[in-house]
C-alpha atoms as a PDB file:
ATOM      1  CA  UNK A   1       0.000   0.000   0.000  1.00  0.00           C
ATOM      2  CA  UNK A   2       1.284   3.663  -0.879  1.00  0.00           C
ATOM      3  CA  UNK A   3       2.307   6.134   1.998  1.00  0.00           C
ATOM      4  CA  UNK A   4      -0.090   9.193   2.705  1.00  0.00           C
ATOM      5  CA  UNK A   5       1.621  12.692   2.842  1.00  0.00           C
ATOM      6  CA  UNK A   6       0.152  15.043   5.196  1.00  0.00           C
ATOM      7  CA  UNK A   7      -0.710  18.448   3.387  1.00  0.00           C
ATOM      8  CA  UNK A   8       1.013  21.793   4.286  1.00  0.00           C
ATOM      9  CA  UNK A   9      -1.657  22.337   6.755  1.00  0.00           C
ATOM     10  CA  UNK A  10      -3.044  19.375   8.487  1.00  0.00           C
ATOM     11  CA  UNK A  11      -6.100  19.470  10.318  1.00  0.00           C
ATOM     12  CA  UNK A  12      -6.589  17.054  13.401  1.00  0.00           C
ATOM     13  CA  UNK A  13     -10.111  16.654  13.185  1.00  0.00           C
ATOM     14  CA  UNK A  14     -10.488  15.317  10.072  1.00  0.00           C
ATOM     15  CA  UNK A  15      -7.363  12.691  10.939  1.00  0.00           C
ATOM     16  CA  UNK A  16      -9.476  11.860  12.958  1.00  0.00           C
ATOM     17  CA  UNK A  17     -12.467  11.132  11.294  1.00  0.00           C
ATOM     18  CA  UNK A  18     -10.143   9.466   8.840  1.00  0.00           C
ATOM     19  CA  UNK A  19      -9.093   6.665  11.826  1.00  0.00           C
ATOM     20  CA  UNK A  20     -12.768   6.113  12.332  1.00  0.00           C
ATOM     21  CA  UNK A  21     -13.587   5.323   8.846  1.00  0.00           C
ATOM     22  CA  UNK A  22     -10.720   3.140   8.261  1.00  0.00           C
ATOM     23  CA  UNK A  23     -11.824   1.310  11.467  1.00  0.00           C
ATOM     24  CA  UNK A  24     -15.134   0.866  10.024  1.00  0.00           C
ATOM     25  CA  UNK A  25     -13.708  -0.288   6.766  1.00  0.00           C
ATOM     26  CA  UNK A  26     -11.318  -2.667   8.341  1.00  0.00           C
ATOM     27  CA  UNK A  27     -14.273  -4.350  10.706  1.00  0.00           C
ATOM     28  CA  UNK A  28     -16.135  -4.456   7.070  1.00  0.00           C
ATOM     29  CA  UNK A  29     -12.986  -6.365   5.722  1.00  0.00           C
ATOM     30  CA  UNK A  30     -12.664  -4.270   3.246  1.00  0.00           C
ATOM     31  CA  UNK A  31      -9.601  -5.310   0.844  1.00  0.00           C
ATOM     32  CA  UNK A  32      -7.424  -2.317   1.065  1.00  0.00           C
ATOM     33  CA  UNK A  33      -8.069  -1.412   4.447  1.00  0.00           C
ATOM     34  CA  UNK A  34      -7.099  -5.039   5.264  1.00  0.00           C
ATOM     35  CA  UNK A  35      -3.973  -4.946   3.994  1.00  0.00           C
ATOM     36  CA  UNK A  36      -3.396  -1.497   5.076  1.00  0.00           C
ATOM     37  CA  UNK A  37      -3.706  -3.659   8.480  1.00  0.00           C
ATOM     38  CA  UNK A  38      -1.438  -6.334   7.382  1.00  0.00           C
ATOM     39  CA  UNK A  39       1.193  -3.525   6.365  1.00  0.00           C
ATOM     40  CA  UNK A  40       1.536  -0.768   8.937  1.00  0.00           C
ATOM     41  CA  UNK A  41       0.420  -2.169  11.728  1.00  0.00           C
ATOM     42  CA  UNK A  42       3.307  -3.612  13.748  1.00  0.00           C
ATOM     43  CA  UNK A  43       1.590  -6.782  15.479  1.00  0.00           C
ATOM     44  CA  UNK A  44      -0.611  -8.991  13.611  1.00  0.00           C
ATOM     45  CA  UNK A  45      -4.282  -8.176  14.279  1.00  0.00           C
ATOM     46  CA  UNK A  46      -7.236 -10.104  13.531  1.00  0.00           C
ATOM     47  CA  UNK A  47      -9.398  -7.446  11.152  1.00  0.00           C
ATOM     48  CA  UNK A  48     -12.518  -8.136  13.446  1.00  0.00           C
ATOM     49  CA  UNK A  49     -11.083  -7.666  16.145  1.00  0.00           C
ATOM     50  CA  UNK A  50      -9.173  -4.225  15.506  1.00  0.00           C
ATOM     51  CA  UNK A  51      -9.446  -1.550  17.873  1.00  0.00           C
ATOM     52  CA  UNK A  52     -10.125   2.548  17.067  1.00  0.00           C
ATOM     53  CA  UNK A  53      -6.129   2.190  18.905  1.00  0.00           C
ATOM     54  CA  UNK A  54      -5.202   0.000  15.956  1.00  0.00           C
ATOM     55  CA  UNK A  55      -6.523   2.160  13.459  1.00  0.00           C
ATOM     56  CA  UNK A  56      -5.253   5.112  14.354  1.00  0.00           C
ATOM     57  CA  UNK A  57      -1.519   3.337  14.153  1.00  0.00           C
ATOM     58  CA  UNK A  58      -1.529   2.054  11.297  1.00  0.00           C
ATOM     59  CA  UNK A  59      -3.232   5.621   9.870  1.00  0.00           C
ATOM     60  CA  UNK A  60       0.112   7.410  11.490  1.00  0.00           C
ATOM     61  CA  UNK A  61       2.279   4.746   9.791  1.00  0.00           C
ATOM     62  CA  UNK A  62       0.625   5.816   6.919  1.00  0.00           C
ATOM     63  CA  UNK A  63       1.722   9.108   7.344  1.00  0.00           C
ATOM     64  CA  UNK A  64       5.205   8.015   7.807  1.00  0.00           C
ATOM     65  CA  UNK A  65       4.601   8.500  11.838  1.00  0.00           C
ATOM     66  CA  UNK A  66       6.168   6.594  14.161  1.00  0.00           C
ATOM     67  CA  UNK A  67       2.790   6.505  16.383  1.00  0.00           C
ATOM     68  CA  UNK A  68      -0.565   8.297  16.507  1.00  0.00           C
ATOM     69  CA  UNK A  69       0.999  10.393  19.275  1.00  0.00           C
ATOM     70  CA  UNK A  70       3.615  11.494  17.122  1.00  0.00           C
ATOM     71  CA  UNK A  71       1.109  12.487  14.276  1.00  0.00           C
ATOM     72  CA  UNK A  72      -0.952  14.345  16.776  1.00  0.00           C
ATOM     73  CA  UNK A  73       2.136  16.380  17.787  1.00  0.00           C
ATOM     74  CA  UNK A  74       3.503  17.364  13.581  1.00  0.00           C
ATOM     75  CA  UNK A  75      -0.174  18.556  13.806  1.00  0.00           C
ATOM     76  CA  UNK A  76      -0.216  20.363  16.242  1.00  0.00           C
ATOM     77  CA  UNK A  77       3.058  21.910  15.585  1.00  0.00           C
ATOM     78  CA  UNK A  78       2.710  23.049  12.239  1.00  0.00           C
ATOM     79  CA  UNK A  79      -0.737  24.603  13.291  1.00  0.00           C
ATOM     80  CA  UNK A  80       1.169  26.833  15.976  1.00  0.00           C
ATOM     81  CA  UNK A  81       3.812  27.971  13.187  1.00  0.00           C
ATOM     82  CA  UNK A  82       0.793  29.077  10.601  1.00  0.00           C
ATOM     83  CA  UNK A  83      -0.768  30.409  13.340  1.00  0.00           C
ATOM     84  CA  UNK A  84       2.483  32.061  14.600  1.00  0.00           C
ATOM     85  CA  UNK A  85       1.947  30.652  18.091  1.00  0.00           C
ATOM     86  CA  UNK A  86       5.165  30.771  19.877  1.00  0.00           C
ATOM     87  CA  UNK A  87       4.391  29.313  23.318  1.00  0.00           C
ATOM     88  CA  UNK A  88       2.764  26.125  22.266  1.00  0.00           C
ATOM     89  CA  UNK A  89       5.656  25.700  19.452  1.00  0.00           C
ATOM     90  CA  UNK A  90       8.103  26.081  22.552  1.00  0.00           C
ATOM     91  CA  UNK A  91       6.032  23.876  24.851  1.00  0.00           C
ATOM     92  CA  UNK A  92       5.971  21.137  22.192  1.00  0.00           C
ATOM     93  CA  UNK A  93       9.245  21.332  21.435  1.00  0.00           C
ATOM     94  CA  UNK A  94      10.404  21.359  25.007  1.00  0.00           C
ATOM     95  CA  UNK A  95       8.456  18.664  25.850  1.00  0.00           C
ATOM     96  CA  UNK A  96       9.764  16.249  22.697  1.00  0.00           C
ATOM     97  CA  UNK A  97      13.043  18.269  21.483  1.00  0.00           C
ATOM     98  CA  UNK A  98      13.576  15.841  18.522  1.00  0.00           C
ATOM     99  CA  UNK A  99      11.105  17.802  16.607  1.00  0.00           C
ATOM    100  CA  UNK A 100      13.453  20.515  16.281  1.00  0.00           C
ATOM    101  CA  UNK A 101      15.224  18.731  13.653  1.00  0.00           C
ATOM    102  CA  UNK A 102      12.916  16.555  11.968  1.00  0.00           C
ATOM    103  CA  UNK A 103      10.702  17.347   9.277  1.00  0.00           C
ATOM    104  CA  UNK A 104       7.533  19.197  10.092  1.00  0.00           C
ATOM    105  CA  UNK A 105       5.502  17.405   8.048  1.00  0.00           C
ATOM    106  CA  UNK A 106       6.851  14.056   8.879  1.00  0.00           C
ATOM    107  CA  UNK A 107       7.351  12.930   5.330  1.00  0.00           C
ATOM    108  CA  UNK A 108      10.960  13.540   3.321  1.00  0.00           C
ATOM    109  CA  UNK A 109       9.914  15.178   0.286  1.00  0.00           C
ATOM    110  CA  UNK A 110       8.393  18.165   1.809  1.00  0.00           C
ATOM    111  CA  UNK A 111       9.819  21.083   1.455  1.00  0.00           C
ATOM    112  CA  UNK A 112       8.572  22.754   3.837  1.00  0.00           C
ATOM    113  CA  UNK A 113      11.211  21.229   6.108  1.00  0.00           C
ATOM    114  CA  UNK A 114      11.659  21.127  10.261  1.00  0.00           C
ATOM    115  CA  UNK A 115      10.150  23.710  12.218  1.00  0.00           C
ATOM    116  CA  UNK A 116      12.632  26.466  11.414  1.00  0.00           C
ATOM    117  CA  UNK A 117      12.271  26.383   7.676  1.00  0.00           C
ATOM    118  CA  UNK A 118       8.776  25.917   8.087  1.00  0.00           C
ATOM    119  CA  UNK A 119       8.519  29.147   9.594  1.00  0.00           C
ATOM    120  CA  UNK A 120      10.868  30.338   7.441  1.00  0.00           C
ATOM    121  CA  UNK A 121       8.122  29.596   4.348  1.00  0.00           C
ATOM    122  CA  UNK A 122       5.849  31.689   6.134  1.00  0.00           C
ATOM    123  CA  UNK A 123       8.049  34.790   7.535  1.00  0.00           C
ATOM    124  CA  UNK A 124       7.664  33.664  11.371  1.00  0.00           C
ATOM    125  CA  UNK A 125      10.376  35.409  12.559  1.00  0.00           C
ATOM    126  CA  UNK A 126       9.819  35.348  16.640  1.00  0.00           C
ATOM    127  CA  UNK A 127       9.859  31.058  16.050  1.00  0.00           C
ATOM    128  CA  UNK A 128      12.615  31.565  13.895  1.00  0.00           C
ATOM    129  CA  UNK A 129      14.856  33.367  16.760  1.00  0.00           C
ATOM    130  CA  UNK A 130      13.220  30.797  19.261  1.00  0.00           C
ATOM    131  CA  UNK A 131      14.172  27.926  17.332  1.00  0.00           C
ATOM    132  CA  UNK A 132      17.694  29.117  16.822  1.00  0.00           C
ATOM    133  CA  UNK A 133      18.187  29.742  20.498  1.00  0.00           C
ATOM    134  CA  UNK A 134      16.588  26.126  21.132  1.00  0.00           C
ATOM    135  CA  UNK A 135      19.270  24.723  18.637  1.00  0.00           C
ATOM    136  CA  UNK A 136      17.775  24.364  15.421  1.00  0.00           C
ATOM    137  CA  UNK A 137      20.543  23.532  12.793  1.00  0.00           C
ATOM    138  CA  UNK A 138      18.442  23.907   9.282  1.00  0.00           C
ATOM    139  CA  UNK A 139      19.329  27.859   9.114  1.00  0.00           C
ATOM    140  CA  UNK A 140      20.720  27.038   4.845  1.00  0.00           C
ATOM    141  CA  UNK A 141      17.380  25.417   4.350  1.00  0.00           C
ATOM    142  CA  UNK A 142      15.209  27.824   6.198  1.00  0.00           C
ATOM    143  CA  UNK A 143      17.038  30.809   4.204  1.00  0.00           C
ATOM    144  CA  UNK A 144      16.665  29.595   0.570  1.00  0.00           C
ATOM    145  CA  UNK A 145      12.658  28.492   1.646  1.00  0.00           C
ATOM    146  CA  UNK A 146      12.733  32.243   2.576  1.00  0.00           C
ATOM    147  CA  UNK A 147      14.246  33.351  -0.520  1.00  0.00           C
ATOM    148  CA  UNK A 148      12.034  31.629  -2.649  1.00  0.00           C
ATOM    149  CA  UNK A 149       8.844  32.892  -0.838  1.00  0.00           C
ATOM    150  CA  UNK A 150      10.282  36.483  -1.454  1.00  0.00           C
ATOM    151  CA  UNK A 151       9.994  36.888   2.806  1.00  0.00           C
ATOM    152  CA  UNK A 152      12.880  39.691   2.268  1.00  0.00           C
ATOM    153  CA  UNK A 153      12.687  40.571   6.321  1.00  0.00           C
ATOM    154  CA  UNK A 154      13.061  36.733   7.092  1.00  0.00           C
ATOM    155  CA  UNK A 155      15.767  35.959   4.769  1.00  0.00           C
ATOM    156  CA  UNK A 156      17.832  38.726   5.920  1.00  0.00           C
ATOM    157  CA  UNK A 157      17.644  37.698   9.356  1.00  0.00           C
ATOM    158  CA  UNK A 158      18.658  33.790   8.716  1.00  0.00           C
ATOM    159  CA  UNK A 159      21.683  35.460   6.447  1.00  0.00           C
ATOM    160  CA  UNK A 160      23.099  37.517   9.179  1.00  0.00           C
ATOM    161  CA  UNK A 161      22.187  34.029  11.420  1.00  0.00           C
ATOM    162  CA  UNK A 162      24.461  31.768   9.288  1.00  0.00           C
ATOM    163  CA  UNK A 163      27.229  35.251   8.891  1.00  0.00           C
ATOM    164  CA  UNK A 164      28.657  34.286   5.304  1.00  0.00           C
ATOM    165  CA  UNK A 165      28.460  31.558   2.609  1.00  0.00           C
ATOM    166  CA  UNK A 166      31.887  31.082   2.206  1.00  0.00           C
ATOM    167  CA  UNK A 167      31.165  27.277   2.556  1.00  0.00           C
ATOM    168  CA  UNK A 168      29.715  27.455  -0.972  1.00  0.00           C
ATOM    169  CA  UNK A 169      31.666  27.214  -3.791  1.00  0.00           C
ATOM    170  CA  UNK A 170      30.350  28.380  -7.235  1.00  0.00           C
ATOM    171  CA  UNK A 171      31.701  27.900 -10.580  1.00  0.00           C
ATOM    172  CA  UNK A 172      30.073  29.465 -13.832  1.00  0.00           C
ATOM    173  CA  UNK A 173      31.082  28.684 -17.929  1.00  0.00           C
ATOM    174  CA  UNK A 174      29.529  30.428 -20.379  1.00  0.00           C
ATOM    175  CA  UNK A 175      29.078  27.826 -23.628  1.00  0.00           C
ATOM    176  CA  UNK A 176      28.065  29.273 -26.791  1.00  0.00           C
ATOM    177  CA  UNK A 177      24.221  28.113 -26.265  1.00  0.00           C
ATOM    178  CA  UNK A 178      23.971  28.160 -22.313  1.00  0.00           C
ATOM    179  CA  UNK A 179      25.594  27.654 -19.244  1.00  0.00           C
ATOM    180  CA  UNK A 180      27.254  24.759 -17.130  1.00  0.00           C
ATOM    181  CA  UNK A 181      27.676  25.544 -13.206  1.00  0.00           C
ATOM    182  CA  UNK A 182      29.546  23.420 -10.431  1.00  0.00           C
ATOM    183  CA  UNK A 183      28.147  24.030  -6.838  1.00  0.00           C
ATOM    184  CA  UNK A 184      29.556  22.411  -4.451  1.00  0.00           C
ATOM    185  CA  UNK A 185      30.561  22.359  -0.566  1.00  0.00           C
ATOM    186  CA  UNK A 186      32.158  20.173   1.491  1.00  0.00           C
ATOM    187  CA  UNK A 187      30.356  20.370   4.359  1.00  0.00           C
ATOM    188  CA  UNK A 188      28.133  16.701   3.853  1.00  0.00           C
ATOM    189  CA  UNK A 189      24.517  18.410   5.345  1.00  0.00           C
ATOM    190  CA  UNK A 190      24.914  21.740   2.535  1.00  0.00           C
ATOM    191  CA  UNK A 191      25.945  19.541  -0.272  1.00  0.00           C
ATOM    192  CA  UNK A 192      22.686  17.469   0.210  1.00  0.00           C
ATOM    193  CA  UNK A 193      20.752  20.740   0.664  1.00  0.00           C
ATOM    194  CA  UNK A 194      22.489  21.941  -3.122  1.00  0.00           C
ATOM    195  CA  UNK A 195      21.381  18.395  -4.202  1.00  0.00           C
ATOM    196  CA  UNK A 196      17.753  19.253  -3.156  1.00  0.00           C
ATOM    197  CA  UNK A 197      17.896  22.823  -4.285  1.00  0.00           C
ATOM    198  CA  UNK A 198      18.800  21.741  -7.799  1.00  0.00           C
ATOM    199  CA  UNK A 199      16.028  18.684  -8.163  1.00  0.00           C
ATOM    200  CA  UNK A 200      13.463  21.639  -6.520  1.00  0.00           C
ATOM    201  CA  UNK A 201      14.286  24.142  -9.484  1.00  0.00           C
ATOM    202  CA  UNK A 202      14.463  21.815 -12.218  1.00  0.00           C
ATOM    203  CA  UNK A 203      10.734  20.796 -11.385  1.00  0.00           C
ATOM    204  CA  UNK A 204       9.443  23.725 -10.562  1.00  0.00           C
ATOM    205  CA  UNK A 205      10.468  25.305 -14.121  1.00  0.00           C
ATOM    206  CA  UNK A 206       9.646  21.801 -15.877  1.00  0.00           C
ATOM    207  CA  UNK A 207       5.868  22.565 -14.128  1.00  0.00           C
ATOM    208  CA  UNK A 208       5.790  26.452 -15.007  1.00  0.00           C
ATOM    209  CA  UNK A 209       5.779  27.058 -11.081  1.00  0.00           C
ATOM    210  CA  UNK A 210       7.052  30.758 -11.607  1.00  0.00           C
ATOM    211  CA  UNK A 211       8.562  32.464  -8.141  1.00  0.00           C
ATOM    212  CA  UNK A 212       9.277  36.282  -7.645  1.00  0.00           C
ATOM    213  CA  UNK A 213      13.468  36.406  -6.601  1.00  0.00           C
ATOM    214  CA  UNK A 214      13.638  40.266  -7.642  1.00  0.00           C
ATOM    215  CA  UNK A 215      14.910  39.063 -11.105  1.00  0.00           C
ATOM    216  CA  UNK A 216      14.335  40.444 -14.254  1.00  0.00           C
ATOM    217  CA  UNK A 217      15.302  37.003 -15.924  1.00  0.00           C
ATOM    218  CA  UNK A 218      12.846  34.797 -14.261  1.00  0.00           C
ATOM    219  CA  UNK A 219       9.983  35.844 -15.763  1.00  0.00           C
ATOM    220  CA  UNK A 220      12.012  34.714 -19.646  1.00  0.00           C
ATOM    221  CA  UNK A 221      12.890  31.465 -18.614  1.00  0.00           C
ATOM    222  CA  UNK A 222       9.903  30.502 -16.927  1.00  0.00           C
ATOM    223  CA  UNK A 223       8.123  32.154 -20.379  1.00  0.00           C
ATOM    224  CA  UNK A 224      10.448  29.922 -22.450  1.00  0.00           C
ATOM    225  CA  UNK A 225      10.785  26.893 -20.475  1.00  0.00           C
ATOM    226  CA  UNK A 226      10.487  24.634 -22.837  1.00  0.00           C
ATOM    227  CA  UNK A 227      13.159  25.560 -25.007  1.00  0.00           C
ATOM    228  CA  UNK A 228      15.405  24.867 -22.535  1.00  0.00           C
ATOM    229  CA  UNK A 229      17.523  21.605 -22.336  1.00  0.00           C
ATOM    230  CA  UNK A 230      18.758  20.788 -18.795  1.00  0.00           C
ATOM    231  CA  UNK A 231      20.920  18.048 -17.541  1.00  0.00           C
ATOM    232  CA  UNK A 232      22.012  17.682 -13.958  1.00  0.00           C
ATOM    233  CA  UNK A 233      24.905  15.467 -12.616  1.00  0.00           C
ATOM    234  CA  UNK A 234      25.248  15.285  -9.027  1.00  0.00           C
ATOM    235  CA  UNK A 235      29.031  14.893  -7.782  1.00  0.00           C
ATOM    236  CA  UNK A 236      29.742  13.636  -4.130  1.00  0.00           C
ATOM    237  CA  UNK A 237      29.446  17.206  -2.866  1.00  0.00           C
ATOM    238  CA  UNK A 238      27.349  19.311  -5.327  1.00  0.00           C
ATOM    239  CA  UNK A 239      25.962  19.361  -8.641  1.00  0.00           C
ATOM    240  CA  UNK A 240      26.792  19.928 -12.176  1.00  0.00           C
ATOM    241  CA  UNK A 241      24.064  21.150 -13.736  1.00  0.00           C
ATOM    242  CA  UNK A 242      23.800  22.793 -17.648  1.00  0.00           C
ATOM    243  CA  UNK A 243      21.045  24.200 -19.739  1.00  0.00           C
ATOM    244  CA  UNK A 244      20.932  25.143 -23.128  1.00  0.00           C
ATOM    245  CA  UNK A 245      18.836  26.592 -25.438  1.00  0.00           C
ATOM    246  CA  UNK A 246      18.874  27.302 -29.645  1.00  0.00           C
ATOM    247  CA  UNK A 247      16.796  31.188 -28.651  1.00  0.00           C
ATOM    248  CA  UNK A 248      19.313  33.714 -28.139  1.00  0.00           C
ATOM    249  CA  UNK A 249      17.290  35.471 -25.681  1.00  0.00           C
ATOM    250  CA  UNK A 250      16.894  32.775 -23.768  1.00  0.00           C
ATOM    251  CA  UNK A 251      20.693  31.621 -23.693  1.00  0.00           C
ATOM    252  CA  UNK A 252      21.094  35.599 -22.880  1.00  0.00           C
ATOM    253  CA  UNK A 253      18.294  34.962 -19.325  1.00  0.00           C
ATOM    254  CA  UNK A 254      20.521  31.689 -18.747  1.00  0.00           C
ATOM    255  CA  UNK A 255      23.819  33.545 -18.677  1.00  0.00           C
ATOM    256  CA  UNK A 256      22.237  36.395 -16.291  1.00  0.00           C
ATOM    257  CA  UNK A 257      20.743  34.450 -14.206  1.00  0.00           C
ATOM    258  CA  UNK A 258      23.632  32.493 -13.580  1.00  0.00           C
ATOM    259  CA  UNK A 259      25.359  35.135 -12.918  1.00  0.00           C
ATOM    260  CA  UNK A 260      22.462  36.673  -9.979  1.00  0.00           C
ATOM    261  CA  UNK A 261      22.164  33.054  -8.427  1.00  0.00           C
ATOM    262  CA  UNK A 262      26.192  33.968  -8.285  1.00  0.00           C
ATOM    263  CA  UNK A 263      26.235  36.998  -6.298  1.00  0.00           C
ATOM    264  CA  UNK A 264      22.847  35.561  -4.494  1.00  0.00           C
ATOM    265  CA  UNK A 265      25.301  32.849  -3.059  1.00  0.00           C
ATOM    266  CA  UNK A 266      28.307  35.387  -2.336  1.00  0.00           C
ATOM    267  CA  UNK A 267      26.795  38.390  -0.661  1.00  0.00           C
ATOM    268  CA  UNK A 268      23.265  36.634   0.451  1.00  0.00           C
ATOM    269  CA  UNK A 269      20.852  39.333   0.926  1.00  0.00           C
ATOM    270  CA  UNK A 270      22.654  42.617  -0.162  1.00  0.00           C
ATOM    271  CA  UNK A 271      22.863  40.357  -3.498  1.00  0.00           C
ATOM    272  CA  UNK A 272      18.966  40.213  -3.382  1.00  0.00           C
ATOM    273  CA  UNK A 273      18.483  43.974  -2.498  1.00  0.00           C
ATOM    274  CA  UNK A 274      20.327  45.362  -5.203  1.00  0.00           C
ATOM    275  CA  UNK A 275      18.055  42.772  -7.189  1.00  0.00           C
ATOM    276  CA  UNK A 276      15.131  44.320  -6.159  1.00  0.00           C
ATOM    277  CA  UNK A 277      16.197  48.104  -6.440  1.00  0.00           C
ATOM    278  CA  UNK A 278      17.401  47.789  -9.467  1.00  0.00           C
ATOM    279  CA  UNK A 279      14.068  46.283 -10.859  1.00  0.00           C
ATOM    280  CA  UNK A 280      12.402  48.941  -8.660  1.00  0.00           C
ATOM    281  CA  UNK A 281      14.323  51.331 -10.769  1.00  0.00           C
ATOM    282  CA  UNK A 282      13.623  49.611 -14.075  1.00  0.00           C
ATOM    283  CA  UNK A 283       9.816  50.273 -13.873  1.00  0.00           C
END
């Protein structure tokens, strides 16, 4: 049976509800349901005999959760971020500090990350500063979530929190139709985050998912997407990625933008607000 994956913002009551009805549908012997049974839950139950306790652990499973409990508490941590609730997202953390550092959502390929770069998605900055003092580590992913959400204030404040990038290393060629770029870092925990990065982009242009970054060559590349040809090798501690393109314009937005992703890396958000005045200025 396939995993579940919690949306960005859960809501308890109708996990809830959910339990129930796969209960019911497990008492009914209902196929799936049955071997949901068979798969998640850890002991083997007889399907009549399956209790609402049952049910709701093999739902959690489901969800990639250890136990109900620990469903119960991504929910009601993620609802304190959204709702910017900083003493119950310090009480829950307190009370089960591996949170911190695991993914909000529980599943893997979420990008909305552990608590910090949750927050991060949604310009929290109070449970940003909380988290940090409670030991949160994910400050690289919490800044590029930042970045990408255009939450200027936020991003600035996990920049001056991580003090440089010098622990990335860029390289940029120019080829006649496009560009090839090596980023890299040797520190094991960034290079995965590059890794990530890279995959994250590549989809998101592939899907026309266009993001405001204060660049004036966004807005051509996402427009011309599909003339672009992109191939991405990933090297123990980065990426190699290249895209090309037969439009001059377009191999024109690649070079740029290279380039801005560049200085982006180097000089973090003084990079991004000379992006932004200068496209103030532009208009």
């Amino acid at each position: 049976m396939p995993h579940r994956h919690l949306p960005v913002c859960p809501d308890l009551r109708q996990l809830k509800h959910q339990a129930k009805d796969l209960l019911r549908s497990i008492h009914a012997g209902a196929t799936d349901a049955v071997e949901e049974l068979r798969e998640f839950h850890p002991d083997p139950i007889d399907p009549p005999s399956a209790k609402l306790a049952d049910a709701q652990l093999v739902l959690a499973r489901s969800y990639y959760a250890s136990s109900w409990t620990r469903l119960v508490q991504a929910v009601e941590l993620v609802k304190a971020i959204w709702k910017n609730d900083i003493r119950t997202v310090r009480k829950l953390v307190t009370d089960n500090p591996r949170l911190i550092h695991e993914d909000a959502l529980i599943r893997k390929n979420s990008n909305w990350g552990p608590p910090m770069t949750y927050a991060a998605n949604l310009g929290h900055d109070e449970i940003i500063r909380m988290l940090d003092r409670m030991g949160a580590t994910d400050h690289k992913a919490a800044l590029g979530r930042a970045t990408l959400q255009s939450q200027i204030g936020t991003a600035r404040l996990l920049h001056e929190m991580l003090g440089s990038h010098e622990s990335i290393q860029r390289k940029v060629t120019n080829l006649p139709n496009g560009i090839r770029t090596v980023t890299e870092s040797a520190d094991p925990k960034l290079a995965q985050t590059i890794k990530a990065h890279v995959a994250s982009m590549e989809q998101r242009l592939k899907d026309g998912r266009e993001f405001n970054l204060f660049s004036p060559t966004i807005p051509v590349l996402f427009e011309n997407k599909d003339k672009i040809r992109t191939t991405v090798e990933q090297t123990a501690k980065g990426v190699v990625f290249t895209q090309t393109a037969d439009d001059a314009k377009v191999v024109a937005a690649l070079q740029e933008h290279a380039v801005e992703v560049s200085e982006l890396v180097r000089d973090g958000m003084a990079a991004m607000m000379r992006a932004a005045q200068a496209r103030a200025q532009a208009r």
